[in-house]
Protein backbone atom coordinates (compact mmCIF):
# COMPACT_ATOMS: atom_id res chain seq x y z
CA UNK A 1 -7.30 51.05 33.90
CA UNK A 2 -6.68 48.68 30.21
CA UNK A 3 -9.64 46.70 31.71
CA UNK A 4 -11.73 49.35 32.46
CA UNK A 5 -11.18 50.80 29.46
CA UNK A 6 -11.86 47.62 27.09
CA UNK A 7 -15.12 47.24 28.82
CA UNK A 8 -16.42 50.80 28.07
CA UNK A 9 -14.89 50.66 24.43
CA UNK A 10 -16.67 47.17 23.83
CA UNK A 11 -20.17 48.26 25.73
CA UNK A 12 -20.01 51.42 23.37
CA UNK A 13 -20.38 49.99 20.35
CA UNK A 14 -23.22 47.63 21.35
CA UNK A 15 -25.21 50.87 22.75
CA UNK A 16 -24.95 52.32 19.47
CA UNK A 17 -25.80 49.56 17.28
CA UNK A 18 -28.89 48.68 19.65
CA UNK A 19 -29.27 52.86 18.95
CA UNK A 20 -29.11 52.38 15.36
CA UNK A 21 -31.11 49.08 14.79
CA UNK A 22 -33.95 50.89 16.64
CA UNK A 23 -33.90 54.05 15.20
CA UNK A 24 -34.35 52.14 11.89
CA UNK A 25 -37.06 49.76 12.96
CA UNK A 26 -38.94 52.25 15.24
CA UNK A 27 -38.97 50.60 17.78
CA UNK A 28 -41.91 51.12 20.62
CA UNK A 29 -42.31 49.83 24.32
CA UNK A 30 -45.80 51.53 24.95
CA UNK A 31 -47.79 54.66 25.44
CA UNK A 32 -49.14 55.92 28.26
CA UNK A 33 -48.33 55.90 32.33
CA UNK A 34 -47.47 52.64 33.67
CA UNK A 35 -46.49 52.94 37.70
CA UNK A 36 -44.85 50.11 39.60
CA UNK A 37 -47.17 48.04 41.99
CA UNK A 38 -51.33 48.39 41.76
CA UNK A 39 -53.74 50.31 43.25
CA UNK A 40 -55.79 48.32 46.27
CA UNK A 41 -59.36 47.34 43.99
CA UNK A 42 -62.55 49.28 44.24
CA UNK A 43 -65.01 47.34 46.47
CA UNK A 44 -67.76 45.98 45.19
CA UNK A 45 -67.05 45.01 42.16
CA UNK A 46 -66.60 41.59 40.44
CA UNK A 47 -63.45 41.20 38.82
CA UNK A 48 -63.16 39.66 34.97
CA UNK A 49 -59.43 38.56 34.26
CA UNK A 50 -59.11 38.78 30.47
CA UNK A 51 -55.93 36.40 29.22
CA UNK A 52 -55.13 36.32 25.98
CA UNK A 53 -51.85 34.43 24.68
CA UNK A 54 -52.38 32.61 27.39
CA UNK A 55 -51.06 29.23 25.60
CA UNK A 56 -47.85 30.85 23.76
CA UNK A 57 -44.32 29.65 24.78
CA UNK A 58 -42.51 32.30 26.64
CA UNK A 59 -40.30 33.37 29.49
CA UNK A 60 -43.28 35.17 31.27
CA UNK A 61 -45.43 32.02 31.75
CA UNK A 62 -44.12 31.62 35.56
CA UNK A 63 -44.71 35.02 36.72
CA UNK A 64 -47.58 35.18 35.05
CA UNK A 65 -49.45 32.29 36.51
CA UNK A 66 -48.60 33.31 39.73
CA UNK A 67 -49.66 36.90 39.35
CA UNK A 68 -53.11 35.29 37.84
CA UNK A 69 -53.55 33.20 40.91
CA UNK A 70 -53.37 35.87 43.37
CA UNK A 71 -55.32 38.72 41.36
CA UNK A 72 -58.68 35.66 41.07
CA UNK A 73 -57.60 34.80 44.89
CA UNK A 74 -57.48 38.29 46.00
CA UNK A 75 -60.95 38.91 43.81
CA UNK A 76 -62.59 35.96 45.19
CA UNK A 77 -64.91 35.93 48.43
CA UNK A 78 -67.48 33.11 49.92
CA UNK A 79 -70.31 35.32 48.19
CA UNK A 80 -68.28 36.25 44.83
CA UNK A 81 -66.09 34.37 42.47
CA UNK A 82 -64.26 35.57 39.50
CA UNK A 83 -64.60 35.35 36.16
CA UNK A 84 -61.55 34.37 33.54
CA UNK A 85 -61.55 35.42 29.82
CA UNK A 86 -59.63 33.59 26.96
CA UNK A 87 -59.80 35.33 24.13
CA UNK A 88 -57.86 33.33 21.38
CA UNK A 89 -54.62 31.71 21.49
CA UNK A 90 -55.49 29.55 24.30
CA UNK A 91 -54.03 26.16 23.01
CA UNK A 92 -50.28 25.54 23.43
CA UNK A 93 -48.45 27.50 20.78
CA UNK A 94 -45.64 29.09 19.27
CA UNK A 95 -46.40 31.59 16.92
CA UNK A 96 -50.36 32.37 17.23
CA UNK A 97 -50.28 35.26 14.33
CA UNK A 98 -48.59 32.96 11.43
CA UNK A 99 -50.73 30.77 9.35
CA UNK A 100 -49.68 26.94 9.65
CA UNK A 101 -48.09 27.41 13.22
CA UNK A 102 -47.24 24.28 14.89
CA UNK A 103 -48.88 23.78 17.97
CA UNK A 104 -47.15 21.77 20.50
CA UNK A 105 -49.89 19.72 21.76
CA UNK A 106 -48.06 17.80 24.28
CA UNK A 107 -46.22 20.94 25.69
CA UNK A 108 -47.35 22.88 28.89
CA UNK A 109 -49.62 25.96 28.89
CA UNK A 110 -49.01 27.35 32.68
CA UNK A 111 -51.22 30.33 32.18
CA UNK A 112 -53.88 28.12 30.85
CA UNK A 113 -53.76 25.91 34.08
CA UNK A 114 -53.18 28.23 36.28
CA UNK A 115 -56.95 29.51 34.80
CA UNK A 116 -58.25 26.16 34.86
CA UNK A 117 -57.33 26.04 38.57
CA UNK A 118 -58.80 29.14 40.00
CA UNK A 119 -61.68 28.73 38.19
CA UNK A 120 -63.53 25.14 38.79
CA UNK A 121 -67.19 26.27 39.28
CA UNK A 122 -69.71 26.68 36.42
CA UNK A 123 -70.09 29.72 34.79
CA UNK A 124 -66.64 31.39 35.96
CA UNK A 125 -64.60 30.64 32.51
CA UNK A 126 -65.14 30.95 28.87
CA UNK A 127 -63.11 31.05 25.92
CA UNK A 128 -63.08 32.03 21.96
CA UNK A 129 -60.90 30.40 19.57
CA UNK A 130 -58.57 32.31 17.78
CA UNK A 131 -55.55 31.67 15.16
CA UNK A 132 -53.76 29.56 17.07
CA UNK A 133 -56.64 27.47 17.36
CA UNK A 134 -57.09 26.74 13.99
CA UNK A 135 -57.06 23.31 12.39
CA UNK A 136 -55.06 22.07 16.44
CA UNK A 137 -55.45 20.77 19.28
CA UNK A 138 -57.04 23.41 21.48
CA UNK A 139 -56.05 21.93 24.38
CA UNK A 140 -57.85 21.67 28.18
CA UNK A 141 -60.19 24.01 27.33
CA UNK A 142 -63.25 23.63 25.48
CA UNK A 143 -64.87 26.96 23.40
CA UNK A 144 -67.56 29.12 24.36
CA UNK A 145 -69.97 29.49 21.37
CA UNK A 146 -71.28 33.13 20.61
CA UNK A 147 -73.82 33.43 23.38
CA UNK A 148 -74.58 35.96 25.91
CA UNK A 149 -73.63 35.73 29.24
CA UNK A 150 -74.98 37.55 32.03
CA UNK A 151 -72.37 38.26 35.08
CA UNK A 152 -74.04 38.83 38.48
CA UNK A 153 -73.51 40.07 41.71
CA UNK A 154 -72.00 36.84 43.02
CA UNK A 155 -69.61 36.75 39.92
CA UNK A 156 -70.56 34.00 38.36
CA UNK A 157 -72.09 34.11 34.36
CA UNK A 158 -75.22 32.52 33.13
CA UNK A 159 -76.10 31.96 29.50
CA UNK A 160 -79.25 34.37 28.83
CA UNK A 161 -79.29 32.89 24.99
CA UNK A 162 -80.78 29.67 23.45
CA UNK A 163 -80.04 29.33 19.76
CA UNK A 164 -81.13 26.76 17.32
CA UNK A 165 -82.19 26.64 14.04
CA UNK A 166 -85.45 28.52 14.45
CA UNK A 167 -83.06 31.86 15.58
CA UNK A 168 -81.88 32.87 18.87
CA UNK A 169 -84.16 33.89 21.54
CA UNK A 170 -82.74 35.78 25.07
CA UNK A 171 -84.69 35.10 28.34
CA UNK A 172 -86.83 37.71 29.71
CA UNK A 173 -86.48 36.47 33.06
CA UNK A 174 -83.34 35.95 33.74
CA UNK A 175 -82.50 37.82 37.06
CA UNK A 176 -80.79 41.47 36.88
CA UNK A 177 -76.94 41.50 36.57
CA UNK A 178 -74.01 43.74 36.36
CA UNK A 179 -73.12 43.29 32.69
CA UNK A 180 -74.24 41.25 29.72
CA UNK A 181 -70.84 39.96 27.70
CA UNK A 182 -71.87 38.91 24.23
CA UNK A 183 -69.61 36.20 23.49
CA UNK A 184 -68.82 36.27 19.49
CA UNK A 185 -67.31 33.49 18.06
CA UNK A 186 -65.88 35.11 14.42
CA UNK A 187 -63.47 32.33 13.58
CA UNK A 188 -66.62 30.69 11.56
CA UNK A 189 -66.98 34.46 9.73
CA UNK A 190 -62.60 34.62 8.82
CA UNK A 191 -62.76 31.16 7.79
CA UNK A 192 -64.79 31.11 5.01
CA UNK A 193 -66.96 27.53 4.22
CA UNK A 194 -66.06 26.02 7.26
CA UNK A 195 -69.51 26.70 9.42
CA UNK A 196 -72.22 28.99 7.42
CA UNK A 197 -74.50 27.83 10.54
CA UNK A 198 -72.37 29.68 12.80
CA UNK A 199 -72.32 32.58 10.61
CA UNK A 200 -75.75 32.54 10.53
CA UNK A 201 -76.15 32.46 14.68
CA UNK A 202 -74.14 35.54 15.03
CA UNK A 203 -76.47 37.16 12.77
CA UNK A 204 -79.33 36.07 14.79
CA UNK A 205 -78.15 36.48 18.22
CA UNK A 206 -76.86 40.11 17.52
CA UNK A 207 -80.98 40.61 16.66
CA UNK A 208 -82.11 39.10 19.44
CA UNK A 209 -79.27 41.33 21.82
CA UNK A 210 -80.55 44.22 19.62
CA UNK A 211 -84.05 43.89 20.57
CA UNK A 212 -83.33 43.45 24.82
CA UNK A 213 -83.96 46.26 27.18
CA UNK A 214 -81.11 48.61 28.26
CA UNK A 215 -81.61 47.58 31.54
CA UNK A 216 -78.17 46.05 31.68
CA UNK A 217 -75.34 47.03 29.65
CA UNK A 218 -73.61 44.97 26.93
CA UNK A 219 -69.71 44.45 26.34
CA UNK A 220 -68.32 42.65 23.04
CA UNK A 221 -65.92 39.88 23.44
CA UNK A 222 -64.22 39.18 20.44
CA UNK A 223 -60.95 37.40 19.92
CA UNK A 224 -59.56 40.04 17.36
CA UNK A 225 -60.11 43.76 18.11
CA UNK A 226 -62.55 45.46 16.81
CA UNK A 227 -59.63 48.11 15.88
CA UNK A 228 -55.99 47.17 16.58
CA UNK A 229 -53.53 48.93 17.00
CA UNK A 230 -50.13 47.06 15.92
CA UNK A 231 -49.81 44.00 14.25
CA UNK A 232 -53.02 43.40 12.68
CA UNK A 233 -54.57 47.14 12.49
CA UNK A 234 -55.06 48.81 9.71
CA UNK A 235 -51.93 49.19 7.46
CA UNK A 236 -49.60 46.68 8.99
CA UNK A 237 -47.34 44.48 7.72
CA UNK A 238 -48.80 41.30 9.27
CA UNK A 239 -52.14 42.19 6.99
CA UNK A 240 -55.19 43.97 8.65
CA UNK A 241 -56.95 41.00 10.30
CA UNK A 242 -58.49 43.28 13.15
CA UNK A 243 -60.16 46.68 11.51
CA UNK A 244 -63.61 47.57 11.40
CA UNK A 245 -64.62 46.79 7.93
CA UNK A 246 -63.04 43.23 8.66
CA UNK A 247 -66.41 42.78 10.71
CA UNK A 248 -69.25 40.48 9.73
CA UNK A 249 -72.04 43.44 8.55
CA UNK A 250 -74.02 42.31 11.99
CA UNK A 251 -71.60 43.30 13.77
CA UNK A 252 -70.54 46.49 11.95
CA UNK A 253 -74.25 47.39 12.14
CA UNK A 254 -74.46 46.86 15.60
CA UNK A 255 -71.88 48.43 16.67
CA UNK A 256 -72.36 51.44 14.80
CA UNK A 257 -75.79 51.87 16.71
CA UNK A 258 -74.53 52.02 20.39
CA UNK A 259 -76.17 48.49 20.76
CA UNK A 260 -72.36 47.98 22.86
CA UNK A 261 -70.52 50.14 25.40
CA UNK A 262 -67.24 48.32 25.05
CA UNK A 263 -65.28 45.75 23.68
CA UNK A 264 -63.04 43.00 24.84
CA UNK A 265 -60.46 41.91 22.87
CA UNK A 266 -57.06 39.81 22.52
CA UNK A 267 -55.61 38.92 19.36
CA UNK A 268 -52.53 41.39 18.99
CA UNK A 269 -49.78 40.73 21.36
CA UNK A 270 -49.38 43.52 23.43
CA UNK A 271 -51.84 45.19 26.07
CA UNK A 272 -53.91 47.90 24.92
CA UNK A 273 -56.60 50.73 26.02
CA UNK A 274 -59.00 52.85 24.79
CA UNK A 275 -61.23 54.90 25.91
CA UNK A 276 -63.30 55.55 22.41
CA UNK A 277 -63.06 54.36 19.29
CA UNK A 278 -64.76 56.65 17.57
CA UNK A 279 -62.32 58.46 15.72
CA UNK A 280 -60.21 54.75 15.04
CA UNK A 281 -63.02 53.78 12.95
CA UNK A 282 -63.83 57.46 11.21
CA UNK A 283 -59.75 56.56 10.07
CA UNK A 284 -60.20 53.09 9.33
CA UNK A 285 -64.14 52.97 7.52
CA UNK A 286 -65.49 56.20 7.67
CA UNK A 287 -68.03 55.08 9.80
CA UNK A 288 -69.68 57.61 12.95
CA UNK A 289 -70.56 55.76 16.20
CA UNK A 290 -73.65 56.59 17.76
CA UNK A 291 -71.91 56.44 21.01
CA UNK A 292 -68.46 56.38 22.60
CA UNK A 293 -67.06 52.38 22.52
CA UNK A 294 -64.19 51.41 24.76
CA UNK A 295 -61.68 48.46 23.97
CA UNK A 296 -59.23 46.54 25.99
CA UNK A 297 -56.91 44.35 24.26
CA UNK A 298 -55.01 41.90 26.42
CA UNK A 299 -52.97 39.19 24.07
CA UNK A 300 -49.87 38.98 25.37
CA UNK A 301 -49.59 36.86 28.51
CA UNK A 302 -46.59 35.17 27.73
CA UNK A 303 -44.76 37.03 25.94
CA UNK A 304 -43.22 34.66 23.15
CA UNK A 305 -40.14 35.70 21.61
CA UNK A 306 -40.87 34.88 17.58
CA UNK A 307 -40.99 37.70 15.94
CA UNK A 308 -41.00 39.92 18.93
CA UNK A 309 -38.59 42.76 17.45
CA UNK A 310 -41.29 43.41 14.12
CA UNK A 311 -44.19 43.12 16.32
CA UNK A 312 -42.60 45.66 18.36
CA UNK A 313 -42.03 48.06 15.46
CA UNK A 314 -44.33 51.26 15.19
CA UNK A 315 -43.22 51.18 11.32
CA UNK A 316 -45.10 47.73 11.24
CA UNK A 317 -48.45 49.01 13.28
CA UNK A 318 -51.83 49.89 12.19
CA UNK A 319 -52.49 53.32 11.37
CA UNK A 320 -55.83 54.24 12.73
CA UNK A 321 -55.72 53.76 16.46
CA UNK A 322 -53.26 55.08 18.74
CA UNK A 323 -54.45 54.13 22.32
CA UNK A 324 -54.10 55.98 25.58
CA UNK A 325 -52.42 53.09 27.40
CA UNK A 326 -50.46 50.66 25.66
CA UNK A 327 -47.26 48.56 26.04
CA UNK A 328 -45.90 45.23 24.53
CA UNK A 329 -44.93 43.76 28.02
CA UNK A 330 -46.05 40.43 29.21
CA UNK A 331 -49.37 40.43 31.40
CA UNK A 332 -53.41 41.22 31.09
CA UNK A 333 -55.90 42.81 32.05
CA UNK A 334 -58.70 43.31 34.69
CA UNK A 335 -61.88 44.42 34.32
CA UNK A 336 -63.46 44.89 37.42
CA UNK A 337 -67.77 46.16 37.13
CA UNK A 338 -70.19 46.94 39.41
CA UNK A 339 -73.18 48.20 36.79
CA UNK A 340 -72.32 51.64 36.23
CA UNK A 341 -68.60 51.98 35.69
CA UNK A 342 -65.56 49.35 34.68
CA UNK A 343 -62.78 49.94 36.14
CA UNK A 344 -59.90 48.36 34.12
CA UNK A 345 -56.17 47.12 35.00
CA UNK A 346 -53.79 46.88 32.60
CA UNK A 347 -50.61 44.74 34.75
CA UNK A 348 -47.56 44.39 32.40
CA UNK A 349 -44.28 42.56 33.91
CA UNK A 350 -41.40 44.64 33.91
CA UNK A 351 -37.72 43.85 34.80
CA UNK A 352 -38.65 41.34 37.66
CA UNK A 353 -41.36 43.63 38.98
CA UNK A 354 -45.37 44.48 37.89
CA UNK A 355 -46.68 47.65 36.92
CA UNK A 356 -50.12 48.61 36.23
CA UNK A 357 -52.20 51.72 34.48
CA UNK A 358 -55.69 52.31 36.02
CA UNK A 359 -58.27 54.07 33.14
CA UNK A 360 -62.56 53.98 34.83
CA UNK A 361 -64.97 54.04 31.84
CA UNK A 362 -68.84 54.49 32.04
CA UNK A 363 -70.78 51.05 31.54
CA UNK A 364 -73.52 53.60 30.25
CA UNK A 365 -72.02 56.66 28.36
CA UNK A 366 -74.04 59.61 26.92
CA UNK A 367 -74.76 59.46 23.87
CA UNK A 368 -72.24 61.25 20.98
CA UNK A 369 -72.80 64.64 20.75
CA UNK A 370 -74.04 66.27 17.64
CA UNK A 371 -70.81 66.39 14.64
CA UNK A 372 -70.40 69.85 12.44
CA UNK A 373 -68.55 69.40 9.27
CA UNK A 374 -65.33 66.43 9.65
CA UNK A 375 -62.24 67.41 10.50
CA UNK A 376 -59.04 66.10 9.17
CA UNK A 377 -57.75 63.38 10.80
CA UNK A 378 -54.29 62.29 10.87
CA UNK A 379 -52.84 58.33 10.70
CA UNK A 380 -51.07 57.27 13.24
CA UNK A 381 -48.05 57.02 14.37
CA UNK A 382 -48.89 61.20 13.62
CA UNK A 383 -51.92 60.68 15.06
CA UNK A 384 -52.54 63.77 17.67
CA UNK A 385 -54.14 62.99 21.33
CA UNK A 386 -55.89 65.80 20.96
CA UNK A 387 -57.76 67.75 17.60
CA UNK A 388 -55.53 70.35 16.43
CA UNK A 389 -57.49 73.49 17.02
CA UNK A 390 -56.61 72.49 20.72
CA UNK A 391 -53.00 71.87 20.48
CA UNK A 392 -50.61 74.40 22.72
């Protein structure tokens, strides 16, 4: 009975300090409905695995390989391959979000490999440099510069863009596809001085996208979000690398005029969806989309443990977006297309087990409807899910 008793008496005080500590830090583990296991894929489609964090040190890196393997396996036919998405972080790292981290350049990246392995064939695997790429080693894996890249019915990409000094041009024949990813490499635009040519090609490509027919629709791949919604929003204590107004103009300009139905994104290290980011940006720039944008954020594939407790903190989030699915497990995302609708995954590694949240968003939505006079809006974490005229 003493024993019994010393164990409860010690475990109590541990529950409420663990109570306490969170209570003061605010601590979150997501938003959103997350159930164990994943729905069979819809048919037809071609599957994009988007890994972000993909080189950081962490206990996740097994699992997650493995999970990788069989999700591009399971994707994979004789007539359709898969493609794989780094975006940022890539390299083999520590602490991707701190200035000066030390990458370990002789140290393993299992995520990275496991990538490298499922994916030998041309046009199945790109990546964008992000901050833990900066001024290191980035590794196995060479960058993708800001191009677009067509994805077709057999699942492979092709680059649609030449650019050289002259400008960018996009080829008018290229066959029909799915959906074009524009492929933005911003590092050149953060850094400033270290490539004013590569500025200068993201202006001119986002022209050239600009001018194409809507015949296919276009999805941003960025290594930052275009809005984020934790450690690098707007308002957090990291500093707001991933807002809106943070954008090249181009890209503000072009996003602001529907030229893009979604966005994908890595950057902050959690997992992330939303389904329009409207209202994010009315918060954060007080600018009005001319049609709905969806963003996926997946930048947390291994989960490192520096600095996971602040990260983790809603006190130390961004205030303008609050998104419908979110959660600061280890894992990534799936975007799976088939030329009207994406159907995206979000798999997060739980206790020894995976869990997944499903969210289908239109590859071409309707245009925003008409706006009377601007309602308040509220900064998160008080942000409302819905306006509050509809509230119960």
């Amino acid at each position: 009975m003493s024993g019994g008793g010393s164990r409860t008496s010690s475990a109590r005080p541990r529950r409420l300090l663990l109570a306490l500590a969170c209570g003061l830090s605010g601590c979150a583990l997501g938003h959103g409905e997350f159930r164990r296991g994943a729905p069979p894929p819809p048919g037809d489609t071609v599957a994009i695995v988007v890994l972000g964090g993909a080189g950081a040190h962490g206990p996740a890196a097994g699992p997650t390989s493995a999970r990788v393997t069989e999700v591009i396996d399971a994707a994979r036919t004789a007539e359709r391959d898969a493609i794989v998405l780094l975006p940022g972080d890539y390299a083999p790292h520590r602490r991707a979000r701190r200035r000066g981290a030390r990458a370990d350049r002789g140290a393993a990246a299992p995520v990275v490999d496991a990538a490298i392995a499922a994916t030998p064939r041309v046009g199945t695997r790109f990546a964008l440099p992000g901050w833990a790429e900066r001024g290191h080693d980035r590794g196995k894996i060479a960058p993708t510069a800001s191009s677009v890249v067509r994805v077709g019915a057999d699942g492979r990409g092709t680059t649609i863009s030449r650019c050289d000094a002259a400008g960018c041009r996009i080829d008018a024949d290229a066959p029909p596809g799915l959906v074009d990813l524009v492929l933005l490499d911003l590092e050149p635009w953060r850094v400033p001085g270290k490539d004013d040519t590569a500025v200068r090609r993201i202006d001119a490509l986002l022209d050239a996208v600009a001018g194409m027919p809507d015949a296919v629709p276009r999805v941003l791949v960025v290594s930052m979000p275009i809005e984020g919604a934790f450690e690098a929003g707007q308002g957090a204590q990291f500093g707001p690398a991933a807002t809106f107004h943070a954008l090249p103009p181009s890209v503000q300009r072009h996003l602001a005029a529907g030229v893009f139905v979604g966005v994908i994104a890595g950057g902050e290290r959690s997992l992330h969806l939303t389904a329009d980011l409207t209202e994010a940006i009315q918060r954060s720039d007080r600018v009005w989309l001319r049609a709905p944008v969806w963003q996926v954020v997946s930048g947390n594939a291994n989960n490192p443990t520096a600095g996971r407790v602040l990260r983790r903190s809603v006190w130390n989030g961004g205030v303008a977006l609050r998104p419908e699915r979110s959660t600061f497990r280890p894992g990534f995302a799936v975007v799976r297309v088939d030329g009207t609708t994406a159907t995206i995954d979000l798999l997060a590694r739980r206790r020894g087990h995976w869990e997944s949240a499903r969210v289908a968003l239109p590859l071409r939505p309707a245009p925003a409807p008409a706006r009377g006079p601007t309602r308040a809006l509220d900064f998160c974490p008080r942000c409302q899910d819905k306006p509050a005229g509809e509230r119960p």
